[in-house]
PDB file of N, CA and C in Angstrom:
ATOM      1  N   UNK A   1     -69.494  55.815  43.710  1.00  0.00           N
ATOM      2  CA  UNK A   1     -70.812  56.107  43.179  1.00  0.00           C
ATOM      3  C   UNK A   1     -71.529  54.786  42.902  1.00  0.00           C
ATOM      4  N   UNK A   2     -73.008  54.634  43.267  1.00  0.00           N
ATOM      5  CA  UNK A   2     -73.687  53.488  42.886  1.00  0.00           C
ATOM      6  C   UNK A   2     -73.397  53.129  41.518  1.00  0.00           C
ATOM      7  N   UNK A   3     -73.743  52.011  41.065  1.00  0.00           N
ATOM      8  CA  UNK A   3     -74.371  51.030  40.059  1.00  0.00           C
ATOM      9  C   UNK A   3     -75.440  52.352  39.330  1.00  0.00           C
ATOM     10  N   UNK A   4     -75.318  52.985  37.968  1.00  0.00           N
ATOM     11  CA  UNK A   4     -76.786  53.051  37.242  1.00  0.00           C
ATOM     12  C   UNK A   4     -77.334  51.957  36.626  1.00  0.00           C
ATOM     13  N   UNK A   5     -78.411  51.562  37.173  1.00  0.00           N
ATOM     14  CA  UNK A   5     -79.439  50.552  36.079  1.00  0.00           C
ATOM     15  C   UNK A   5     -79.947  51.015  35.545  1.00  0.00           C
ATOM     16  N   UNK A   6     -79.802  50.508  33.846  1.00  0.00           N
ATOM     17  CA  UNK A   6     -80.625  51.142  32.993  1.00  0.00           C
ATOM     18  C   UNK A   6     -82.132  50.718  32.168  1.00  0.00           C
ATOM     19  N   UNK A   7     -82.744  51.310  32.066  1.00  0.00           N
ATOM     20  CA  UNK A   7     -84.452  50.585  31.952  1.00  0.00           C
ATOM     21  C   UNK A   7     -84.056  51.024  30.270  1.00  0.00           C
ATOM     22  N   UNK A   8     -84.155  49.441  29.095  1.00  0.00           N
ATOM     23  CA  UNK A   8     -84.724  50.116  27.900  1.00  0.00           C
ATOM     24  C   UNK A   8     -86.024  50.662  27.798  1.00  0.00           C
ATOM     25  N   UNK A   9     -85.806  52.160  26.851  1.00  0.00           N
ATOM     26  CA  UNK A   9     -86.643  52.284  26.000  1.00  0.00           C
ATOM     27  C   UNK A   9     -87.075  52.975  25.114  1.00  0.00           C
ATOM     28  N   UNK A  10     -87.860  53.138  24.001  1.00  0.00           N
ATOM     29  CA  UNK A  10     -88.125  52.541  22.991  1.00  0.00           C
ATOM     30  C   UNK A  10     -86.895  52.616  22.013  1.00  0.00           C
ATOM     31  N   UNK A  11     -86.399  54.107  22.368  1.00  0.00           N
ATOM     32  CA  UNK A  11     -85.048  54.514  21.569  1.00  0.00           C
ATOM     33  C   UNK A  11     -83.463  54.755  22.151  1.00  0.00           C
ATOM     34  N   UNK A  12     -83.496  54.452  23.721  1.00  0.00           N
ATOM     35  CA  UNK A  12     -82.234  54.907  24.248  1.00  0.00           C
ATOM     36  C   UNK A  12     -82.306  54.315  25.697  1.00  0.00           C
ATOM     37  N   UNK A  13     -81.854  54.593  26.684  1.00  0.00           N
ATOM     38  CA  UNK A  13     -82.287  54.351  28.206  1.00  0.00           C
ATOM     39  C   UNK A  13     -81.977  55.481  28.760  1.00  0.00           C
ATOM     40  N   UNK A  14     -82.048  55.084  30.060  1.00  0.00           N
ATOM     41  CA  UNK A  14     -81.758  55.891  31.404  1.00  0.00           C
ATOM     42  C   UNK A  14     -80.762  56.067  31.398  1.00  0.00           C
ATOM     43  N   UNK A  15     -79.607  55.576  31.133  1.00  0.00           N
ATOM     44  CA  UNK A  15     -78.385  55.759  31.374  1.00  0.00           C
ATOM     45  C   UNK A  15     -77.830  56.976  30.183  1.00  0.00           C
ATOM     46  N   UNK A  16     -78.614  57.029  28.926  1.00  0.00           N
ATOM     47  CA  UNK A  16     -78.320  57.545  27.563  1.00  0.00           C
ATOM     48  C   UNK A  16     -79.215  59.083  28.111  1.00  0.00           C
ATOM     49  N   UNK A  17     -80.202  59.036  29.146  1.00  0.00           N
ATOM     50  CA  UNK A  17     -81.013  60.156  28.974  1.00  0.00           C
ATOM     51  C   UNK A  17     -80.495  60.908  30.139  1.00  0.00           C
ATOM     52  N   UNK A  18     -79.705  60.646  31.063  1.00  0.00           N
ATOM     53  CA  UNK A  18     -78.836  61.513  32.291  1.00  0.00           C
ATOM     54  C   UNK A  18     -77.809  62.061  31.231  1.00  0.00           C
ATOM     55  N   UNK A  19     -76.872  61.145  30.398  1.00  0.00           N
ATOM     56  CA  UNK A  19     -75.050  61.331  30.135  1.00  0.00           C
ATOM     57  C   UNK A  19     -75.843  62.565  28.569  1.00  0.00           C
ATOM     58  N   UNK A  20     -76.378  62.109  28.096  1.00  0.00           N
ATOM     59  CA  UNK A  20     -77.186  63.425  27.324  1.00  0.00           C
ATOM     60  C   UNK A  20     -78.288  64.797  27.837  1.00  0.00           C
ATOM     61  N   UNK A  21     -77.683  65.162  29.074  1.00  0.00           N
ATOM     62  CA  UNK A  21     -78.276  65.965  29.948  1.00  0.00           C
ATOM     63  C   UNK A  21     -80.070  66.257  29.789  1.00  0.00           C
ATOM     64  N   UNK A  22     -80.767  65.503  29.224  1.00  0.00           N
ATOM     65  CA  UNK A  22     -82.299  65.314  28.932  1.00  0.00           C
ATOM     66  C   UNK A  22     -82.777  65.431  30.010  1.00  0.00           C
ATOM     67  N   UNK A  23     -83.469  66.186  30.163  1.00  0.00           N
ATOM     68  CA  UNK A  23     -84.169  66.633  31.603  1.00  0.00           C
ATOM     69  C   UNK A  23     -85.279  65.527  31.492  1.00  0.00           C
ATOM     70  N   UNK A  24     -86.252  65.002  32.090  1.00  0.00           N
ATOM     71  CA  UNK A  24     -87.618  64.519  31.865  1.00  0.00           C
ATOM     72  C   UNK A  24     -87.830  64.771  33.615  1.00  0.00           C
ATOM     73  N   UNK A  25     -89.880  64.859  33.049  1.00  0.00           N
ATOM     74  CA  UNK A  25     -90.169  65.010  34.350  1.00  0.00           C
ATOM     75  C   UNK A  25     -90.334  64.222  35.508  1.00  0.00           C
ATOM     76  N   UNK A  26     -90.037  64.721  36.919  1.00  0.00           N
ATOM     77  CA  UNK A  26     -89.834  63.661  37.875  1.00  0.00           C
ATOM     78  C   UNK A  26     -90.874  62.473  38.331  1.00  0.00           C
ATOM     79  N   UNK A  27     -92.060  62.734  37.867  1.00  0.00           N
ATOM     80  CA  UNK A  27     -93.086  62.073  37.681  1.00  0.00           C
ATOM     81  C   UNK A  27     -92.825  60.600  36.847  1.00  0.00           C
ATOM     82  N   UNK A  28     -92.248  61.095  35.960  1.00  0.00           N
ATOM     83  CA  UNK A  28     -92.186  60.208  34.395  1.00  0.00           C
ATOM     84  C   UNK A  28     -90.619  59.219  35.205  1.00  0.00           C
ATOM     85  N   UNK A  29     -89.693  60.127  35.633  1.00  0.00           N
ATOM     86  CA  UNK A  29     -88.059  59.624  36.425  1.00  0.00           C
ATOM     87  C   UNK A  29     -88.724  58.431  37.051  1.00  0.00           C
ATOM     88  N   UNK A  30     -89.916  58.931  38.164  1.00  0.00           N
ATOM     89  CA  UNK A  30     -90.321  57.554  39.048  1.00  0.00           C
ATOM     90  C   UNK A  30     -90.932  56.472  38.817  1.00  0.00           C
ATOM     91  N   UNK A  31     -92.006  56.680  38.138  1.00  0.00           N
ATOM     92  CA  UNK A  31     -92.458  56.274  37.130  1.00  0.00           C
ATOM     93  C   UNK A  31     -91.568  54.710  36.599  1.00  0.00           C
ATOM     94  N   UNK A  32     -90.696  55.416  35.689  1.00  0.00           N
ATOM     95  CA  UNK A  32     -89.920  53.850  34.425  1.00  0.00           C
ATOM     96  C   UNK A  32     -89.041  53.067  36.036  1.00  0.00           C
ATOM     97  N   UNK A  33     -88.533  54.509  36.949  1.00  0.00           N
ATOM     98  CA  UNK A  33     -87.718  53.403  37.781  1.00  0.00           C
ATOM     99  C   UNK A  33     -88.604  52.678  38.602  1.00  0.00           C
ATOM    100  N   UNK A  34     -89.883  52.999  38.984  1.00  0.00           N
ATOM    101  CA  UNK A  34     -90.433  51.878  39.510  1.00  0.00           C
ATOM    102  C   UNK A  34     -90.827  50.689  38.524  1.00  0.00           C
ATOM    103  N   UNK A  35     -91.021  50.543  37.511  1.00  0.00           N
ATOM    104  CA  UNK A  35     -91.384  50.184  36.543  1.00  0.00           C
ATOM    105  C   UNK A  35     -90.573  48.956  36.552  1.00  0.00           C
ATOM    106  N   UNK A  36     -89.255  49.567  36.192  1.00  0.00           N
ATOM    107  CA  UNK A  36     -87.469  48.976  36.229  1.00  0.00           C
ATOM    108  C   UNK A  36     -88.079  48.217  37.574  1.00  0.00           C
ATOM    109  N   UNK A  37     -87.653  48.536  38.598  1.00  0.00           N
ATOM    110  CA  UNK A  37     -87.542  47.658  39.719  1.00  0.00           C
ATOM    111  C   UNK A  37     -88.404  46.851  40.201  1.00  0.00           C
ATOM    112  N   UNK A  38     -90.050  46.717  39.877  1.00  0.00           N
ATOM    113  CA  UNK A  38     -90.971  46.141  40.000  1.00  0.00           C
ATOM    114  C   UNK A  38     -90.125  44.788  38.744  1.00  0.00           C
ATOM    115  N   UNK A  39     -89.996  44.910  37.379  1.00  0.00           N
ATOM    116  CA  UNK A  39     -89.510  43.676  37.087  1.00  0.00           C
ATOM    117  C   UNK A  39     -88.528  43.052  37.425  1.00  0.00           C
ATOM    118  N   UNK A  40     -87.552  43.453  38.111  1.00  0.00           N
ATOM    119  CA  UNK A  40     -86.456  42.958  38.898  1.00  0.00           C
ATOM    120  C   UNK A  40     -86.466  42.485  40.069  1.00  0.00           C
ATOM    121  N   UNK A  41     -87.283  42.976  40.989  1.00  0.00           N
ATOM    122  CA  UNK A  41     -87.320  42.602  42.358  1.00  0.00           C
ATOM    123  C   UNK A  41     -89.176  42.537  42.969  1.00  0.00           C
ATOM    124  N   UNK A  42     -88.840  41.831  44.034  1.00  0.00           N
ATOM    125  CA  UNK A  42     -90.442  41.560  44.517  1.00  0.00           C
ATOM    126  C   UNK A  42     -90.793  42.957  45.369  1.00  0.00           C
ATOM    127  N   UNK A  43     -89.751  43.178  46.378  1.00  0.00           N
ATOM    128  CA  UNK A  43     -90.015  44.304  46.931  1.00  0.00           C
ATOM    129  C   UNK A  43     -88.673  45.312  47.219  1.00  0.00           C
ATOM    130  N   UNK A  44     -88.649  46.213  47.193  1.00  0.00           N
ATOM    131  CA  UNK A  44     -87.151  47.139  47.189  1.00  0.00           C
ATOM    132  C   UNK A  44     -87.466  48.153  48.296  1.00  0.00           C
ATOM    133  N   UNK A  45     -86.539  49.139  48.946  1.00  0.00           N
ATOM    134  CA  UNK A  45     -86.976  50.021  49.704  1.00  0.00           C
ATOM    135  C   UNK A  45     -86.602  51.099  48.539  1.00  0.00           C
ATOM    136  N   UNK A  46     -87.124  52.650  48.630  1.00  0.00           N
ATOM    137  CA  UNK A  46     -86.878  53.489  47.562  1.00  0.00           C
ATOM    138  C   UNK A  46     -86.915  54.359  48.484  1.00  0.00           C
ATOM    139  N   UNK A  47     -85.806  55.473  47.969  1.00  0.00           N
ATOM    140  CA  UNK A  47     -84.950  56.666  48.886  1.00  0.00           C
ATOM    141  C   UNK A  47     -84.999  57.807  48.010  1.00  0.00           C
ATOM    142  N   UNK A  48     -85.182  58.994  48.291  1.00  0.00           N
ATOM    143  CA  UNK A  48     -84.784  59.953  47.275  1.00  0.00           C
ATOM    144  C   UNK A  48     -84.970  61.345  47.709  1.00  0.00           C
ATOM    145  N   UNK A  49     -84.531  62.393  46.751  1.00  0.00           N
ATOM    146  CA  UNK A  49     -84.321  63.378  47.429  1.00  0.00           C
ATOM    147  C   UNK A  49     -84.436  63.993  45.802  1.00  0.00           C
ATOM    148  N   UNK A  50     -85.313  65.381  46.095  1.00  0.00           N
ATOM    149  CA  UNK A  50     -85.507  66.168  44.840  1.00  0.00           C
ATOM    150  C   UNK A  50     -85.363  67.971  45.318  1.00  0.00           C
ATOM    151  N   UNK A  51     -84.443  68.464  44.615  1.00  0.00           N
ATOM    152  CA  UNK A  51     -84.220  69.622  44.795  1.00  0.00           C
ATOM    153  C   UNK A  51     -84.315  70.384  43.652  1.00  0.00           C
ATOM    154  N   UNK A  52     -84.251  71.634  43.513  1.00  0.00           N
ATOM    155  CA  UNK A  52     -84.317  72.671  42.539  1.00  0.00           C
ATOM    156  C   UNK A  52     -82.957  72.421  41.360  1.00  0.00           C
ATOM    157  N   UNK A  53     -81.970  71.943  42.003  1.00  0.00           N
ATOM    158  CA  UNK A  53     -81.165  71.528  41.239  1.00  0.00           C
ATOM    159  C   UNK A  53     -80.593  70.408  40.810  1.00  0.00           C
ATOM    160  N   UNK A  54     -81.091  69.216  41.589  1.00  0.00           N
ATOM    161  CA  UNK A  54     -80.789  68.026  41.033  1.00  0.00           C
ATOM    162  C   UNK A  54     -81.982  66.825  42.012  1.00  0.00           C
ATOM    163  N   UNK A  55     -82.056  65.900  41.044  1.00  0.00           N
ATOM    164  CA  UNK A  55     -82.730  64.602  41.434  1.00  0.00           C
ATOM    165  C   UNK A  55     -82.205  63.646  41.885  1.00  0.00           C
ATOM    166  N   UNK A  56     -82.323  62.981  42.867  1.00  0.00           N
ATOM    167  CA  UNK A  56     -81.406  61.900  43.382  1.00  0.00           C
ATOM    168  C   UNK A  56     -82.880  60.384  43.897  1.00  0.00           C
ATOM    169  N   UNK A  57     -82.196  59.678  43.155  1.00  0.00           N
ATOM    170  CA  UNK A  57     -83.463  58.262  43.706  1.00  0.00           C
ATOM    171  C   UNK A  57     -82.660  57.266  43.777  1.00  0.00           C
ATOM    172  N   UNK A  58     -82.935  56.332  44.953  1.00  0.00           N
ATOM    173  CA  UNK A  58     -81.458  55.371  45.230  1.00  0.00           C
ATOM    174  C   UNK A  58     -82.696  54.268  45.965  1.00  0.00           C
ATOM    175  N   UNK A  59     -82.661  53.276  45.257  1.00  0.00           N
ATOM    176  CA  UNK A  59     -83.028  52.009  45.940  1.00  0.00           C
ATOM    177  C   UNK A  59     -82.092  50.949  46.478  1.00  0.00           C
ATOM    178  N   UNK A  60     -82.508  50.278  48.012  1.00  0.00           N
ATOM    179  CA  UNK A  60     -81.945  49.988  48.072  1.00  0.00           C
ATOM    180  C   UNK A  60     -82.298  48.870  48.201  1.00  0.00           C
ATOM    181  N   UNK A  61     -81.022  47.810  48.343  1.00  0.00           N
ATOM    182  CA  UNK A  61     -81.180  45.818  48.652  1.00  0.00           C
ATOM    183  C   UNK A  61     -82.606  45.570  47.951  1.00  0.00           C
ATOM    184  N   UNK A  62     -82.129  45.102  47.037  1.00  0.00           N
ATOM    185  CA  UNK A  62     -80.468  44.349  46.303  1.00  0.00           C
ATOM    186  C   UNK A  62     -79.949  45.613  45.402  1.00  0.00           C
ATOM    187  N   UNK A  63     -80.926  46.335  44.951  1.00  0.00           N
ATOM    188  CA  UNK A  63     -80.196  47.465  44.160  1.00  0.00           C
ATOM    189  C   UNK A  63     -79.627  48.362  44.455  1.00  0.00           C
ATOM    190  N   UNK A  64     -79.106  49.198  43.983  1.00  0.00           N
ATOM    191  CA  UNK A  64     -78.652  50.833  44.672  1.00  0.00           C
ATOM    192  C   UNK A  64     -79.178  51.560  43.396  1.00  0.00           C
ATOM    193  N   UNK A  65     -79.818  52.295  42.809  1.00  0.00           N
ATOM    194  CA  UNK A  65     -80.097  53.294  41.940  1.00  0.00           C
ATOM    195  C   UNK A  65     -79.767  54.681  41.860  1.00  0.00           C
ATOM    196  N   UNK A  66     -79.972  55.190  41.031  1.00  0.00           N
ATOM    197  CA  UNK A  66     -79.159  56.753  41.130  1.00  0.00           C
ATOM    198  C   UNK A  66     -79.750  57.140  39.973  1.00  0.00           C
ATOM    199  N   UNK A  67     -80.316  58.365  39.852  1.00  0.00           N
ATOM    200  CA  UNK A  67     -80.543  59.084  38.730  1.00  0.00           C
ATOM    201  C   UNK A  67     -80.381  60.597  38.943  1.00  0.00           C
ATOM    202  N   UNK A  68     -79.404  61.049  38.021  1.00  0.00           N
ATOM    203  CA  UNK A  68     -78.896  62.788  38.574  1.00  0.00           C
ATOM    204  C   UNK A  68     -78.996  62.986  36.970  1.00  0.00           C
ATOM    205  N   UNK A  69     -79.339  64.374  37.045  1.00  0.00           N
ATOM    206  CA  UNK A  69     -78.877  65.381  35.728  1.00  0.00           C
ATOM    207  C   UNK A  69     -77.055  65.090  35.043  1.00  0.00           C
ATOM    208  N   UNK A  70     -77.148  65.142  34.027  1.00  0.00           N
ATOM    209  CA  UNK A  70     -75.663  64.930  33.606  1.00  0.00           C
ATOM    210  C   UNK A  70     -74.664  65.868  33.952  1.00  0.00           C
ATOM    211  N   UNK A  71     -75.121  67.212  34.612  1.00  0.00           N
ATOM    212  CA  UNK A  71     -73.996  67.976  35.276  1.00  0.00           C
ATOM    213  C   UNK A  71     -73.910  67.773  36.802  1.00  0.00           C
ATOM    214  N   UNK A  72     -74.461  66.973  37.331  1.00  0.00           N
ATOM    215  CA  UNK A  72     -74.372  66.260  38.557  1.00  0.00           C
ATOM    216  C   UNK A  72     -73.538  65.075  38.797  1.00  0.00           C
ATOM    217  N   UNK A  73     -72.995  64.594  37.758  1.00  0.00           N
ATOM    218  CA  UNK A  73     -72.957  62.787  37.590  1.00  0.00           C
ATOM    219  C   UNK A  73     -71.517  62.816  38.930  1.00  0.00           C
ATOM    220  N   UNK A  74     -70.809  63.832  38.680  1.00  0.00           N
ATOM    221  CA  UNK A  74     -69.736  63.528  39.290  1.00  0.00           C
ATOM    222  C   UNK A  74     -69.817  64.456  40.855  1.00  0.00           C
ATOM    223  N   UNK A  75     -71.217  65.041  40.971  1.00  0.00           N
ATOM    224  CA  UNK A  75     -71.291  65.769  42.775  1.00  0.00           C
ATOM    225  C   UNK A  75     -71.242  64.178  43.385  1.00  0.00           C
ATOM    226  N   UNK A  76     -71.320  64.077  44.813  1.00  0.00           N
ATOM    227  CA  UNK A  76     -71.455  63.363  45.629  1.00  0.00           C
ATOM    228  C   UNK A  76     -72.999  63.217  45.981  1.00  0.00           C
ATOM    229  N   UNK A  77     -73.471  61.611  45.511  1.00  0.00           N
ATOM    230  CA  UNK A  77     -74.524  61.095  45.313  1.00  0.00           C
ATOM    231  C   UNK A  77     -75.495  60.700  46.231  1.00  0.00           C
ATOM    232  N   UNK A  78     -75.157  61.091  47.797  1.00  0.00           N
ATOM    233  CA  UNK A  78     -75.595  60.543  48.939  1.00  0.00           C
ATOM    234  C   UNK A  78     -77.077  61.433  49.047  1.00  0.00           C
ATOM    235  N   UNK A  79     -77.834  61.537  49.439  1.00  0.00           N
ATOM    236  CA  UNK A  79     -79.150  61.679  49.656  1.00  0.00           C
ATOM    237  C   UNK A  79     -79.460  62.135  51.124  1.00  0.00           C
ATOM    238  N   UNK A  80     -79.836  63.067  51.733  1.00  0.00           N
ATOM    239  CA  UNK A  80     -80.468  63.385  53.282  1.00  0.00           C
ATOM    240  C   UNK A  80     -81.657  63.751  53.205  1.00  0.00           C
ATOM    241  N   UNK A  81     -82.481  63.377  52.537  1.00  0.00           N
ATOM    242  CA  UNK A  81     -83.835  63.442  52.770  1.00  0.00           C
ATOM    243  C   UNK A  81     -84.802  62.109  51.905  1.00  0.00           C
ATOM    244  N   UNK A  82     -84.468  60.816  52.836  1.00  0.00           N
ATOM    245  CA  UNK A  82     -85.203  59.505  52.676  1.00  0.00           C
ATOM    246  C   UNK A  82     -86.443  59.478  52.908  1.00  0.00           C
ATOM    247  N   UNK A  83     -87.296  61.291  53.298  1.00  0.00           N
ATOM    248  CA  UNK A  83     -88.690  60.891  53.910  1.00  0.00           C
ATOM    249  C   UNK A  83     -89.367  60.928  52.633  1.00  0.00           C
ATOM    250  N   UNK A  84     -88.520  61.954  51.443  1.00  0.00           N
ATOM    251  CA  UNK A  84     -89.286  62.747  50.319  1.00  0.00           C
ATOM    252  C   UNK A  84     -89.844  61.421  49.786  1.00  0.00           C
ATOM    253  N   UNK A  85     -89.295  60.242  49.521  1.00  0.00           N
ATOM    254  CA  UNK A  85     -89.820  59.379  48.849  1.00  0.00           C
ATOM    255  C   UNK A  85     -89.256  58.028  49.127  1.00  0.00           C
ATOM    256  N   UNK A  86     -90.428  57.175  49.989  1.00  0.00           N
ATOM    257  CA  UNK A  86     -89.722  56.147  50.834  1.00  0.00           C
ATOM    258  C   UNK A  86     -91.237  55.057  50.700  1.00  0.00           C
ATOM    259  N   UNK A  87     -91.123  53.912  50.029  1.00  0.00           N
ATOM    260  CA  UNK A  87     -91.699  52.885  50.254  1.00  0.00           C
ATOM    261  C   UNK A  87     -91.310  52.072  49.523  1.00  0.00           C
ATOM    262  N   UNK A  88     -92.741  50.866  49.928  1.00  0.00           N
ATOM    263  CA  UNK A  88     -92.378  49.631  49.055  1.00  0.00           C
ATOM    264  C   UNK A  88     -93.001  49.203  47.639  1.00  0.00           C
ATOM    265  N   UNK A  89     -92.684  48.870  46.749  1.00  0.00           N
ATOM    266  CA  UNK A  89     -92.226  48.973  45.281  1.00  0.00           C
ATOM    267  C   UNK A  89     -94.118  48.292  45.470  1.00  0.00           C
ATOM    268  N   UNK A  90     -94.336  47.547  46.281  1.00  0.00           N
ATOM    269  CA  UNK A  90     -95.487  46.405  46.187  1.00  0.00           C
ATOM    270  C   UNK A  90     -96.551  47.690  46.473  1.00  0.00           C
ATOM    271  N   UNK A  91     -96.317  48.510  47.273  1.00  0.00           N
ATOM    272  CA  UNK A  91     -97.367  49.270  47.614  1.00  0.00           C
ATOM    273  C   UNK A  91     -97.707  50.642  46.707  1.00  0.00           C
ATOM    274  N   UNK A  92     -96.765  50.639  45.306  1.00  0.00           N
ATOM    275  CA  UNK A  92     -96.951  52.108  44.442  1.00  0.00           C
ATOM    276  C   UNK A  92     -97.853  50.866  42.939  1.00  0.00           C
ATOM    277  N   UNK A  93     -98.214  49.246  43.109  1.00  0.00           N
ATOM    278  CA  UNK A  93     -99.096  49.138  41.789  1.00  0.00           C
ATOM    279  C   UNK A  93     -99.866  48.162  42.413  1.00  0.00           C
TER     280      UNK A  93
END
């Protein structure tokens, strides 16, 4: 399973808001992780896949990202649909 990176904030992170099954909306999910990866990197590719039952967002080089619901943590994290959400970090600010 990838690396989770976790974005502080104000009271917990990303990593605290999956393993405490906290839903938030996928808007808000893309959102802090672009957020996250815009201060880390100049440009990233971003992958993801959103279904009725779980969220999956995986950036890649240099990062790998992952964000699933906490009853997901342990399905298999791979992603087949890179079209749902695919660019460059420079071109979403």
């Amino acid at each position: 399973m990838p690396d989770l990176v976790t974005a502080t904030l104000p009271d917990r992170t990303l990593a605290h808001i999956v393993q405490t099954d906290r839903i938030i909306p996928v808007e808000q999910t893309i959102e802090i992780l672009l957020a996250l990866l815009q201060s880390r990197l100049d440009t990233c590719e971003i992958h993801g896949q959103i279904t009725p039952d779980r969220v999956v967002i995986v950036a890649e080089h240099p990062v790998r990202v992952q964000i699933l619901p906490a009853d997901d943590l342990r399905a298999d994290p791979e992603f087949s649909a890179p079209e749902v959400l695919n660019g460059k970090i420079s071109d979403r600010f």
